[in-house]
C-alpha atoms as a PDB file:
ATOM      1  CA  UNK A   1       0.000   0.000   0.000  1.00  0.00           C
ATOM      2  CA  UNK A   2       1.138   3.686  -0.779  1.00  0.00           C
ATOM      3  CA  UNK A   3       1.075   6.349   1.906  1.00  0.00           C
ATOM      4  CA  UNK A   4       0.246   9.532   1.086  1.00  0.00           C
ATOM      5  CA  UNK A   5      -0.188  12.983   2.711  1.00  0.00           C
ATOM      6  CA  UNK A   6      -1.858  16.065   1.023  1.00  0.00           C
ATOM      7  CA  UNK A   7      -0.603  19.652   2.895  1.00  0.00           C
ATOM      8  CA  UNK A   8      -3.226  22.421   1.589  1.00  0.00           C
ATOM      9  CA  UNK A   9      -4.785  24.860   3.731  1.00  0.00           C
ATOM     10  CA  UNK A  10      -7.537  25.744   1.148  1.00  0.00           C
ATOM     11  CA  UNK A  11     -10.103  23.466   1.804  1.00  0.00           C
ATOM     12  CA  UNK A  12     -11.595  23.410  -1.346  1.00  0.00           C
ATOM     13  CA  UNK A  13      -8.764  22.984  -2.919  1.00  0.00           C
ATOM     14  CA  UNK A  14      -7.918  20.330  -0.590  1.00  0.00           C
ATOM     15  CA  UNK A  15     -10.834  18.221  -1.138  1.00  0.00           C
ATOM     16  CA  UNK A  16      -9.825  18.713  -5.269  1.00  0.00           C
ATOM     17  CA  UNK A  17      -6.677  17.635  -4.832  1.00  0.00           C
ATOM     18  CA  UNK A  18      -7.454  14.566  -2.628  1.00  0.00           C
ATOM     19  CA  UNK A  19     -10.155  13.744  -5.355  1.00  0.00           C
ATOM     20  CA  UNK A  20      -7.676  13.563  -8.277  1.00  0.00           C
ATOM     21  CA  UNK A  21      -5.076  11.374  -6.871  1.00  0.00           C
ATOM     22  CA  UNK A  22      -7.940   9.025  -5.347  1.00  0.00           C
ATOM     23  CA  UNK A  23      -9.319   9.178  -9.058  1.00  0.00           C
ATOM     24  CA  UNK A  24      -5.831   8.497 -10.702  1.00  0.00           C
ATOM     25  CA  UNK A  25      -4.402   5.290  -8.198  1.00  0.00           C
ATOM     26  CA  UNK A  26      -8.322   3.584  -8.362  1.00  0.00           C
ATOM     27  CA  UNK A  27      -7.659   3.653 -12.131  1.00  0.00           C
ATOM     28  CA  UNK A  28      -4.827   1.933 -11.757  1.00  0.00           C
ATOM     29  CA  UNK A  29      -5.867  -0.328  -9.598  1.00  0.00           C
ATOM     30  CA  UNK A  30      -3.308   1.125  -6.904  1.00  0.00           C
ATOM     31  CA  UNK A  31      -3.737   0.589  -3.189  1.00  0.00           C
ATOM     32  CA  UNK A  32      -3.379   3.340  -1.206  1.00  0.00           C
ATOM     33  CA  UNK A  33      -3.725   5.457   1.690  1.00  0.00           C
ATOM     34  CA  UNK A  34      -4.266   9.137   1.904  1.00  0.00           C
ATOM     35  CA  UNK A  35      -4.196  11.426   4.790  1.00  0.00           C
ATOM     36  CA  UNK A  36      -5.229  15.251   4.211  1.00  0.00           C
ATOM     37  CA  UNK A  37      -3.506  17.941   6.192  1.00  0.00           C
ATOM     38  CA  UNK A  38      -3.876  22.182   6.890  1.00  0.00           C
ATOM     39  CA  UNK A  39      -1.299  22.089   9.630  1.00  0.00           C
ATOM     40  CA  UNK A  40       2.215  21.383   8.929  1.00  0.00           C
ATOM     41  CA  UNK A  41       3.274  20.152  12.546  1.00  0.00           C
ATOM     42  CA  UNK A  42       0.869  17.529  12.474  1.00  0.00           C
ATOM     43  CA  UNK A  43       2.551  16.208   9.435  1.00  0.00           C
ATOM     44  CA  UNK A  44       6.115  16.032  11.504  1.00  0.00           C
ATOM     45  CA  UNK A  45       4.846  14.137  14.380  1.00  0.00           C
ATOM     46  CA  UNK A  46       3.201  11.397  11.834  1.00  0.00           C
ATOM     47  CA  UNK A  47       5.396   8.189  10.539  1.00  0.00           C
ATOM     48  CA  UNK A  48       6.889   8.987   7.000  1.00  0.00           C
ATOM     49  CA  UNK A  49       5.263   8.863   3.730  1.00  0.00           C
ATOM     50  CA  UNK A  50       5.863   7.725   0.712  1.00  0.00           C
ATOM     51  CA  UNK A  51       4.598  10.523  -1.268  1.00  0.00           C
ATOM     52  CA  UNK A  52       3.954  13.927  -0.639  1.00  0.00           C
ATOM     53  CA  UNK A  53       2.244  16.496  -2.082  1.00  0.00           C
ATOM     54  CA  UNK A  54       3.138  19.923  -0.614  1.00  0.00           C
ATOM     55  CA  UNK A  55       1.929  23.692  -1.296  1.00  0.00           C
ATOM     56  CA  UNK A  56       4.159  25.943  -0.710  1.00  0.00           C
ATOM     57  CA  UNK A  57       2.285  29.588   0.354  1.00  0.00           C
ATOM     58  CA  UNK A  58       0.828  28.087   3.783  1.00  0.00           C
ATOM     59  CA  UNK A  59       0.794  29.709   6.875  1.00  0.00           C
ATOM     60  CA  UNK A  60       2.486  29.519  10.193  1.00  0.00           C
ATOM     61  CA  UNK A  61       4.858  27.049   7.940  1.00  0.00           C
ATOM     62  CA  UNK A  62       5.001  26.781   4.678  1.00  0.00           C
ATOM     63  CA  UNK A  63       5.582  23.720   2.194  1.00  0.00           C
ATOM     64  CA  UNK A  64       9.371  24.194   1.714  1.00  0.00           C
ATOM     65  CA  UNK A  65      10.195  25.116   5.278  1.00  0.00           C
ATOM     66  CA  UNK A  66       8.369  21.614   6.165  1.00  0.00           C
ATOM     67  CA  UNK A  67      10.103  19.895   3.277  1.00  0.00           C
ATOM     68  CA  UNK A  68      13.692  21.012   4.775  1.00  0.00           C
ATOM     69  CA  UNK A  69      12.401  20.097   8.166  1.00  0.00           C
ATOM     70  CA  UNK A  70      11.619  16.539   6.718  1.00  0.00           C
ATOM     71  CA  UNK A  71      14.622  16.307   5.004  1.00  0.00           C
ATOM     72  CA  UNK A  72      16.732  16.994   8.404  1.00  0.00           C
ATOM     73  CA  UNK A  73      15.737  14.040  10.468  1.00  0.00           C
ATOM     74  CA  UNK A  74      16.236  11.741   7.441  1.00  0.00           C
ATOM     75  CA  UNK A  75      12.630  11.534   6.126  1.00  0.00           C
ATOM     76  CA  UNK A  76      12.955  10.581   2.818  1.00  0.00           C
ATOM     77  CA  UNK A  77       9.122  10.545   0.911  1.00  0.00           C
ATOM     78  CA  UNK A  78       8.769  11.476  -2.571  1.00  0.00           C
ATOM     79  CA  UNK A  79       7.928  15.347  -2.307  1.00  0.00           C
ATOM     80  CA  UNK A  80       5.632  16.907  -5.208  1.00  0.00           C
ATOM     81  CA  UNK A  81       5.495  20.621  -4.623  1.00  0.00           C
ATOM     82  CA  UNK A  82       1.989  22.179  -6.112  1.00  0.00           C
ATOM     83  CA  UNK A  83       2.174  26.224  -5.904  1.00  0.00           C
ATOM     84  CA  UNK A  84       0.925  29.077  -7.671  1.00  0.00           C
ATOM     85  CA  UNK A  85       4.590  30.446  -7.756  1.00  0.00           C
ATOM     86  CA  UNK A  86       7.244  29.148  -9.971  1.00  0.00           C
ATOM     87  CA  UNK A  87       9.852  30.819  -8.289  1.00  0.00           C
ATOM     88  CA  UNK A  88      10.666  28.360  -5.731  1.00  0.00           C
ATOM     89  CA  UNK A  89      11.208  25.496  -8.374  1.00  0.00           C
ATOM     90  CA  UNK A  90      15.021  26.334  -7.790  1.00  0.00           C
ATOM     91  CA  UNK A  91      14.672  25.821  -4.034  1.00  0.00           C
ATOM     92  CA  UNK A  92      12.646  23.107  -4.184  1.00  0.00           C
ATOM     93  CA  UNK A  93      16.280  21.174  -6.043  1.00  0.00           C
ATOM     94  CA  UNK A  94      17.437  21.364  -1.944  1.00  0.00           C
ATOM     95  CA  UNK A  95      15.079  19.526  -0.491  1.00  0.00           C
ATOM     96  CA  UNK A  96      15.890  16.873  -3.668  1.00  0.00           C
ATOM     97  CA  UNK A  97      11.957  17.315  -4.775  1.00  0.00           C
ATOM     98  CA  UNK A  98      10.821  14.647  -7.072  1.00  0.00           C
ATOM     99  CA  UNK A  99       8.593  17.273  -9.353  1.00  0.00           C
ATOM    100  CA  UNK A 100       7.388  21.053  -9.363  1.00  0.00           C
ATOM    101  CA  UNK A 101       3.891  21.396 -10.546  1.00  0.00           C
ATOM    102  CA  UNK A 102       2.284  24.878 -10.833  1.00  0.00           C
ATOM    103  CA  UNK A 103      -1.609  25.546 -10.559  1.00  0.00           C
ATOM    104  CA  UNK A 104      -4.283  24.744 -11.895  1.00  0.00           C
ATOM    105  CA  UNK A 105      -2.881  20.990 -12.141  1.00  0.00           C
ATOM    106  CA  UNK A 106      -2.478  19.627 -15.133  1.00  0.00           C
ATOM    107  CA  UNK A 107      -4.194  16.189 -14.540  1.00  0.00           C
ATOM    108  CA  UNK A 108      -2.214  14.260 -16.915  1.00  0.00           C
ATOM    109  CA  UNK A 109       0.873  15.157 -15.555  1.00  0.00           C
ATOM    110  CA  UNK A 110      -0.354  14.470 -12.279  1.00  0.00           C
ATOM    111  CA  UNK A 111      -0.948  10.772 -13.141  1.00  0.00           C
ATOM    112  CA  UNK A 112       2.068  10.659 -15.015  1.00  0.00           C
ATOM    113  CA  UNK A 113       4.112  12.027 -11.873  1.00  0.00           C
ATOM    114  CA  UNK A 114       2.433   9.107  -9.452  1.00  0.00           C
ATOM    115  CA  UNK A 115       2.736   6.566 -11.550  1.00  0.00           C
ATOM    116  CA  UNK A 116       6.533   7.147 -11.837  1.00  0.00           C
ATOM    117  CA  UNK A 117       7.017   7.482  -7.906  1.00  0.00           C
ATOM    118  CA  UNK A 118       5.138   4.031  -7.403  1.00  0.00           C
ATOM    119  CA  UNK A 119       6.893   2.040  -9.707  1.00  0.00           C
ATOM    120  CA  UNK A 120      10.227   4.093  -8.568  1.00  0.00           C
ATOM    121  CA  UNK A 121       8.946   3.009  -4.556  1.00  0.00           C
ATOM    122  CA  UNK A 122       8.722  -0.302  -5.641  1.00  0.00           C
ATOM    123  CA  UNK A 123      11.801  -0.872  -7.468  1.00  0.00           C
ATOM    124  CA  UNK A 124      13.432   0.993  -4.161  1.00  0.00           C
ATOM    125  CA  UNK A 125      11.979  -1.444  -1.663  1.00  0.00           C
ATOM    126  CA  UNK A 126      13.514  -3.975  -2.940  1.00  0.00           C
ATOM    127  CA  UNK A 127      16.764  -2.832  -3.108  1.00  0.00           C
ATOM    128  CA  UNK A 128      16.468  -1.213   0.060  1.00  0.00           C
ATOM    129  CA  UNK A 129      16.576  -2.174   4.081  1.00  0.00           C
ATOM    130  CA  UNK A 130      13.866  -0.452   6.240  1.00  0.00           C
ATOM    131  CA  UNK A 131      14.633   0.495   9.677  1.00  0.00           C
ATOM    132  CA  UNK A 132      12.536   1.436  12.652  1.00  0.00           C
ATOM    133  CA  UNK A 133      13.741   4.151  14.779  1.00  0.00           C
ATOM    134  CA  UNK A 134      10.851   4.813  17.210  1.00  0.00           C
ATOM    135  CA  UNK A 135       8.318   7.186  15.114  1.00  0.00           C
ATOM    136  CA  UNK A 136      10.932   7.229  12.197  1.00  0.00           C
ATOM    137  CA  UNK A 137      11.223   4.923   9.414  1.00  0.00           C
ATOM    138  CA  UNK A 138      14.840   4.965   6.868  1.00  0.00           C
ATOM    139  CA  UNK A 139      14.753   3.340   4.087  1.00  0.00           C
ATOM    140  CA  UNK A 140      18.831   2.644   3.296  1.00  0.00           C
ATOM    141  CA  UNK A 141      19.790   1.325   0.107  1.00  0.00           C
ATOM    142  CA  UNK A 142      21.642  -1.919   0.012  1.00  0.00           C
ATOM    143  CA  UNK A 143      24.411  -0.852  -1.727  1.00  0.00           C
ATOM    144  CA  UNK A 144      25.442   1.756   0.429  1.00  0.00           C
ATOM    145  CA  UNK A 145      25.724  -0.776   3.681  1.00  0.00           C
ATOM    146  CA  UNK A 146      29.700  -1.478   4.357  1.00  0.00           C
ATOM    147  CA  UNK A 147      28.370  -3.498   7.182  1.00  0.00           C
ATOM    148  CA  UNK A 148      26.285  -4.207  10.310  1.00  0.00           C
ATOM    149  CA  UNK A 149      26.842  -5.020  13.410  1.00  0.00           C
ATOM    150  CA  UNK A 150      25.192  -6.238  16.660  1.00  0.00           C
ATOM    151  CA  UNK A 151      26.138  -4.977  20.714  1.00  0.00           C
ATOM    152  CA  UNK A 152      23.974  -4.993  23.332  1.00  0.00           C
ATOM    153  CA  UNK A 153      21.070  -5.525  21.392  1.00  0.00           C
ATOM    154  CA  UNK A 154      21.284  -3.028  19.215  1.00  0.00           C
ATOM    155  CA  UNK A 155      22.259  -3.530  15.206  1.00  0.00           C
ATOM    156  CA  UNK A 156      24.701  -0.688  14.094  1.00  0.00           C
ATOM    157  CA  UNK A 157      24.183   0.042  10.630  1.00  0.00           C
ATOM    158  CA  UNK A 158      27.708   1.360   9.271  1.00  0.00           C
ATOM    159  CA  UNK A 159      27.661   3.581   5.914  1.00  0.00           C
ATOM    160  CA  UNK A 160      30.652   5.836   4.659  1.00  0.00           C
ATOM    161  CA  UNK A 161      30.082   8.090   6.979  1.00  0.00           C
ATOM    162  CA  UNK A 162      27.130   7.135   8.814  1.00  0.00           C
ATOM    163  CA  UNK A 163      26.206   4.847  11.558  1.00  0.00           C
ATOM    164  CA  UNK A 164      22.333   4.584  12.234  1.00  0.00           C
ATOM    165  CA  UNK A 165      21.334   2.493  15.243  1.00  0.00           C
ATOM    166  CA  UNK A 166      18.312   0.273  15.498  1.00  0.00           C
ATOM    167  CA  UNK A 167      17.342  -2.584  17.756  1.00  0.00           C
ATOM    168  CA  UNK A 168      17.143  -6.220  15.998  1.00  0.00           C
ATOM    169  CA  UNK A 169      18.392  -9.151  15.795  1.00  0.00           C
ATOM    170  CA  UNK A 170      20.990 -10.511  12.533  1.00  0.00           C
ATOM    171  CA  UNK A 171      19.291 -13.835  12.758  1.00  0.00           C
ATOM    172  CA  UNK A 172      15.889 -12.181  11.698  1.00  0.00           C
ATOM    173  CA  UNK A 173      17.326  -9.891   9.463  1.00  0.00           C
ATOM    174  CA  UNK A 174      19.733 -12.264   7.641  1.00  0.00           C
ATOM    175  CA  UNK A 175      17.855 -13.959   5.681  1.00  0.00           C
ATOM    176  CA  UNK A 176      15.887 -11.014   3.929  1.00  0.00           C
ATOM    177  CA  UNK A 177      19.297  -9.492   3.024  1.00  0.00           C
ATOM    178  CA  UNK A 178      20.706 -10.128  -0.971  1.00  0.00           C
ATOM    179  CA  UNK A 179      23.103 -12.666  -1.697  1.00  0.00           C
ATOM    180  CA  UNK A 180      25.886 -10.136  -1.593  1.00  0.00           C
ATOM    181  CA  UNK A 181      26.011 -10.076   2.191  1.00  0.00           C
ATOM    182  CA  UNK A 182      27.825 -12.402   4.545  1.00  0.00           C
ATOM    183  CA  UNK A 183      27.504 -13.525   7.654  1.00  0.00           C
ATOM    184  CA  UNK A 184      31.747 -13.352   8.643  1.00  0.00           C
ATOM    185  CA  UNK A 185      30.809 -13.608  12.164  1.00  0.00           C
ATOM    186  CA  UNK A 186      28.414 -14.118  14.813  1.00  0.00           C
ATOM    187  CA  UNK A 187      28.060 -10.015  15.541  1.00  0.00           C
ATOM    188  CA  UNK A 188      28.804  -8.972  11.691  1.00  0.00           C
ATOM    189  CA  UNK A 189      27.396  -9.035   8.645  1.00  0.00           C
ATOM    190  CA  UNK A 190      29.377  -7.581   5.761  1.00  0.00           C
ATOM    191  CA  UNK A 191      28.508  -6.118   2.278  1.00  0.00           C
ATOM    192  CA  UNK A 192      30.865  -8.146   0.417  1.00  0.00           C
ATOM    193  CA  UNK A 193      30.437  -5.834  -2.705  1.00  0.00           C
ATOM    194  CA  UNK A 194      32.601  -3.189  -0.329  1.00  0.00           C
ATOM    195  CA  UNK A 195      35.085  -5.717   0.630  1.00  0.00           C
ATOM    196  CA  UNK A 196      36.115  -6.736  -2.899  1.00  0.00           C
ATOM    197  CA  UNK A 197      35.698  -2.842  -4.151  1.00  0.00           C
ATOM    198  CA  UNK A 198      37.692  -1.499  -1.199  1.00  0.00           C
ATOM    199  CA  UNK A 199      39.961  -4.313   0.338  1.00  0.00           C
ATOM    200  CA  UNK A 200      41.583  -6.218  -2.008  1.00  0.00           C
ATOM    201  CA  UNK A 201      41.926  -2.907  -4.249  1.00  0.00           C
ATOM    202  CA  UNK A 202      43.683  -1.669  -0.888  1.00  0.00           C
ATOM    203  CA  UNK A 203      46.131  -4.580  -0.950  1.00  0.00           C
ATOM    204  CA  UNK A 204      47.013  -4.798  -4.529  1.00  0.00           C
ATOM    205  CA  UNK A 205      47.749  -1.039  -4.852  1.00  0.00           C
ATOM    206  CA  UNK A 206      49.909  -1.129  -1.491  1.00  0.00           C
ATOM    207  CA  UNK A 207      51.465  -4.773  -2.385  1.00  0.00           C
ATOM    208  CA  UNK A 208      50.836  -5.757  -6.086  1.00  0.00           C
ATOM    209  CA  UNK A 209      48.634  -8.297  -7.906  1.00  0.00           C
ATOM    210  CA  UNK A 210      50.542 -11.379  -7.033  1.00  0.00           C
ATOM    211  CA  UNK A 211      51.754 -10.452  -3.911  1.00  0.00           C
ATOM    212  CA  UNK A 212      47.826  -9.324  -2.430  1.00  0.00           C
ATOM    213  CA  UNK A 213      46.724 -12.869  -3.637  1.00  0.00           C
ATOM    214  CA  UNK A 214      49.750 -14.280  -2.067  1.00  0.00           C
ATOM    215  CA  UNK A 215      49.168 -12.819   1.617  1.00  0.00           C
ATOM    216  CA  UNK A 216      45.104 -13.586   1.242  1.00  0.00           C
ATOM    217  CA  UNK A 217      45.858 -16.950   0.265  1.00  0.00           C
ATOM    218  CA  UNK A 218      47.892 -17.328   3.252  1.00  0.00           C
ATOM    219  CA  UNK A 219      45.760 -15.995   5.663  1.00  0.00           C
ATOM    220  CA  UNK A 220      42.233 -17.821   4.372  1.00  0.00           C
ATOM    221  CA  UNK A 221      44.964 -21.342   4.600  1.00  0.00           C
ATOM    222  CA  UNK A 222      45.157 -20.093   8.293  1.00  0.00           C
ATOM    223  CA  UNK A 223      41.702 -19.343   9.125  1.00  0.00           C
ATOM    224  CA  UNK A 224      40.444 -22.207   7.533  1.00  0.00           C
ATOM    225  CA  UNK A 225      41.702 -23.987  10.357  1.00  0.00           C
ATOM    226  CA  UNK A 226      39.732 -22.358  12.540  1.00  0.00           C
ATOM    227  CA  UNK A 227      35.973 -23.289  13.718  1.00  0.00           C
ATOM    228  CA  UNK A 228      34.117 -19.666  12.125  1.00  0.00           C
ATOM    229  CA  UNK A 229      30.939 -20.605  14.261  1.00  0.00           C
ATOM    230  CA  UNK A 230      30.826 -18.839  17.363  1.00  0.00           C
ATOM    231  CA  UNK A 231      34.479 -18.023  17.605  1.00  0.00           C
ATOM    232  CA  UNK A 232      35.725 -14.141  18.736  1.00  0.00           C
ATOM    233  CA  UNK A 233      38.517 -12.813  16.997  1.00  0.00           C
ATOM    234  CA  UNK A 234      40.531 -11.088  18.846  1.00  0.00           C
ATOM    235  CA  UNK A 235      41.828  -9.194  16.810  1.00  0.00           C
ATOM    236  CA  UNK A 236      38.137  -7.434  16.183  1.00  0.00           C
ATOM    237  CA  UNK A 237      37.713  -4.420  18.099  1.00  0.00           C
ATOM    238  CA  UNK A 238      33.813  -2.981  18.356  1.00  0.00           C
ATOM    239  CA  UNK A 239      32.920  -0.286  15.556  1.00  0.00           C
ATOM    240  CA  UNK A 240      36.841  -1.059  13.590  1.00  0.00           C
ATOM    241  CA  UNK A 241      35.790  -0.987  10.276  1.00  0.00           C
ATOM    242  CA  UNK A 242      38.970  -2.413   8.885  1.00  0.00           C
ATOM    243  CA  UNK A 243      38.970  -4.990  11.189  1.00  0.00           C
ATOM    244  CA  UNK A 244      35.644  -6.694  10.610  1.00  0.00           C
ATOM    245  CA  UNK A 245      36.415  -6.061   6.771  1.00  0.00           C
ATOM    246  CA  UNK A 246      39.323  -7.978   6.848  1.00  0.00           C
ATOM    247  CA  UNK A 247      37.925 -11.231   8.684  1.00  0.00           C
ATOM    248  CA  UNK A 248      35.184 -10.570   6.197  1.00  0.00           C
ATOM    249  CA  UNK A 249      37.407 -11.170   3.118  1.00  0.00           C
ATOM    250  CA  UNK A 250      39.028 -14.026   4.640  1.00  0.00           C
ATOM    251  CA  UNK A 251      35.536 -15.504   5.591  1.00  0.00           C
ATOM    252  CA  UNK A 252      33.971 -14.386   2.191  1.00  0.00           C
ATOM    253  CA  UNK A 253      36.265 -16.078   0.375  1.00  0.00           C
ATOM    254  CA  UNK A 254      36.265 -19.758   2.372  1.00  0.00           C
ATOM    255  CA  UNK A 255      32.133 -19.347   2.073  1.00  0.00           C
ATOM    256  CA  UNK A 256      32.854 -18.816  -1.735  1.00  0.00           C
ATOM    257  CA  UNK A 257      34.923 -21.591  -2.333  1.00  0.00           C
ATOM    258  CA  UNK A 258      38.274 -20.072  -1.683  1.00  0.00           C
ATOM    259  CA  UNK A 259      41.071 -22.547  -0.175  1.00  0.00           C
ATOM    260  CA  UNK A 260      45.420 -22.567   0.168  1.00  0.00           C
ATOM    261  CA  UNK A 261      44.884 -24.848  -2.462  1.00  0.00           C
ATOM    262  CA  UNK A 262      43.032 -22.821  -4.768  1.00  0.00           C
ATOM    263  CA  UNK A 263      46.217 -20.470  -4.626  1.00  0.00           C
ATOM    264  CA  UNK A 264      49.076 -23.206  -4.421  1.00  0.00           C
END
């Protein structure tokens, strides 16, 4: 189902509004839900959306200055700014608006606009990990995960340069993940894509080609030696990024196939 809020403090206008999207999903056969709002604080204390359709000249806050309020605690809906004035379509590029219609709105492009964003949400949730965080809900694409980790009952998300906390377990969320992601250790999964695009690049530009294979080789002969179920490293410290990326490579690459033999 698609979640949708209308912000319009004309009332008439409102009610059109509402009518034409409710018009344009039912002939489409699109489930949805729509929620119709003249006050913009009632909109931030609400879950997230996936679309919204803002006007901009409201009063005491106005459709941009809620967009940028949205935007700063991560919300990340599909925003569709419908004004009378065209001279905010620049500002609206900073709150990374999906589209800028002026009124009276054209219908066509309307449906052509929602259509887009549903097939677009779609496409998103499946490439995408959705995390609780009390009232707040993050959608974080797959490909931007280096890795996540569990402590005190918490999973630790790790991007670049972002770590977003959440509580779960990596049993439940294991399985749901793409094949792509490994289970190195009990308290890590790892984005494998990273570790071959960052690691090993690492080690052949500090060590050369046949030397990086050389030293994994050796290491992966060592660790395969080792029970991987339930054991500590000790060498992993909490939160080290380079740390759990290495025992991932080494553990990526026995779950792949990878042996001393492979190398010899």
């Amino acid at each position: 189902m698609i979640k949708i809020a209308i912000y319009e403090d004309e009332q008439v206008l409102l009610e059109q509004l509402t009518g034409y999207v409710k018009t344009l999903l039912n002939k489409h056969s699109i489930i949805y839900n729509i929620e119709s709002y003249t006050n913009g604080n009632a909109v931030l204390i609400r879950k997230p959306f996936d679309i919204l359709l803002l006007d901009i000249a409201m009063e005491p806050l106005n459709g941009m200055e809620l967009a940028k309020k949205l935007r700063a605690r991560g919300d990340d809906s599909k925003i569709i700014f419908i004004t009378s004035y065209q001279q905010y379509a620049i500002e609206a590029y900073d709150v990374q608006a999906f589209h800028y219609l002026v009124k009276p709105v054209d219908i066509e492009k309307l449906e052509e606009i929602l259509l887009k964003i549903y097939n677009l949400i779609g496409k998103e949730d499946k490439q995408a990990m959705v995390i609780h965080q009390g009232a707040i809900v993050k959608k974080v694409s797959f490909e931007k995960i280096l890795y996540l980790e569990v402590m005190n009952r918490k999973i630790y998300l790790h991007k670049n340069r972002e770590t977003i906390p959440f509580y779960g377990k990596l049993s439940e969320l294991e399985p749901t993940l793409p094949k792509e992601f490994f289970r190195c250790h009990r308290s890590y999964i790892v984005n494998f894509a990273h570790v071959l695009q960052q690691k090993l690049h690492l080690l052949k530009r500090d060590f050369g080609e046949q030397e990086a294979i050389y030293l994994i080789s050796m290491i992966v002969f060592i660790c395969a030696a080792v029970d991987m179920t339930g054991t500590r490293f000790a060498g992993i410290r909490s939160g080290n990024a380079e740390d759990v990326i290495i025992v991932a490579v080494l553990c990526s690459l026995i779950a792949l196939g990878g042996d001393a033999s492979h190398f010899a």
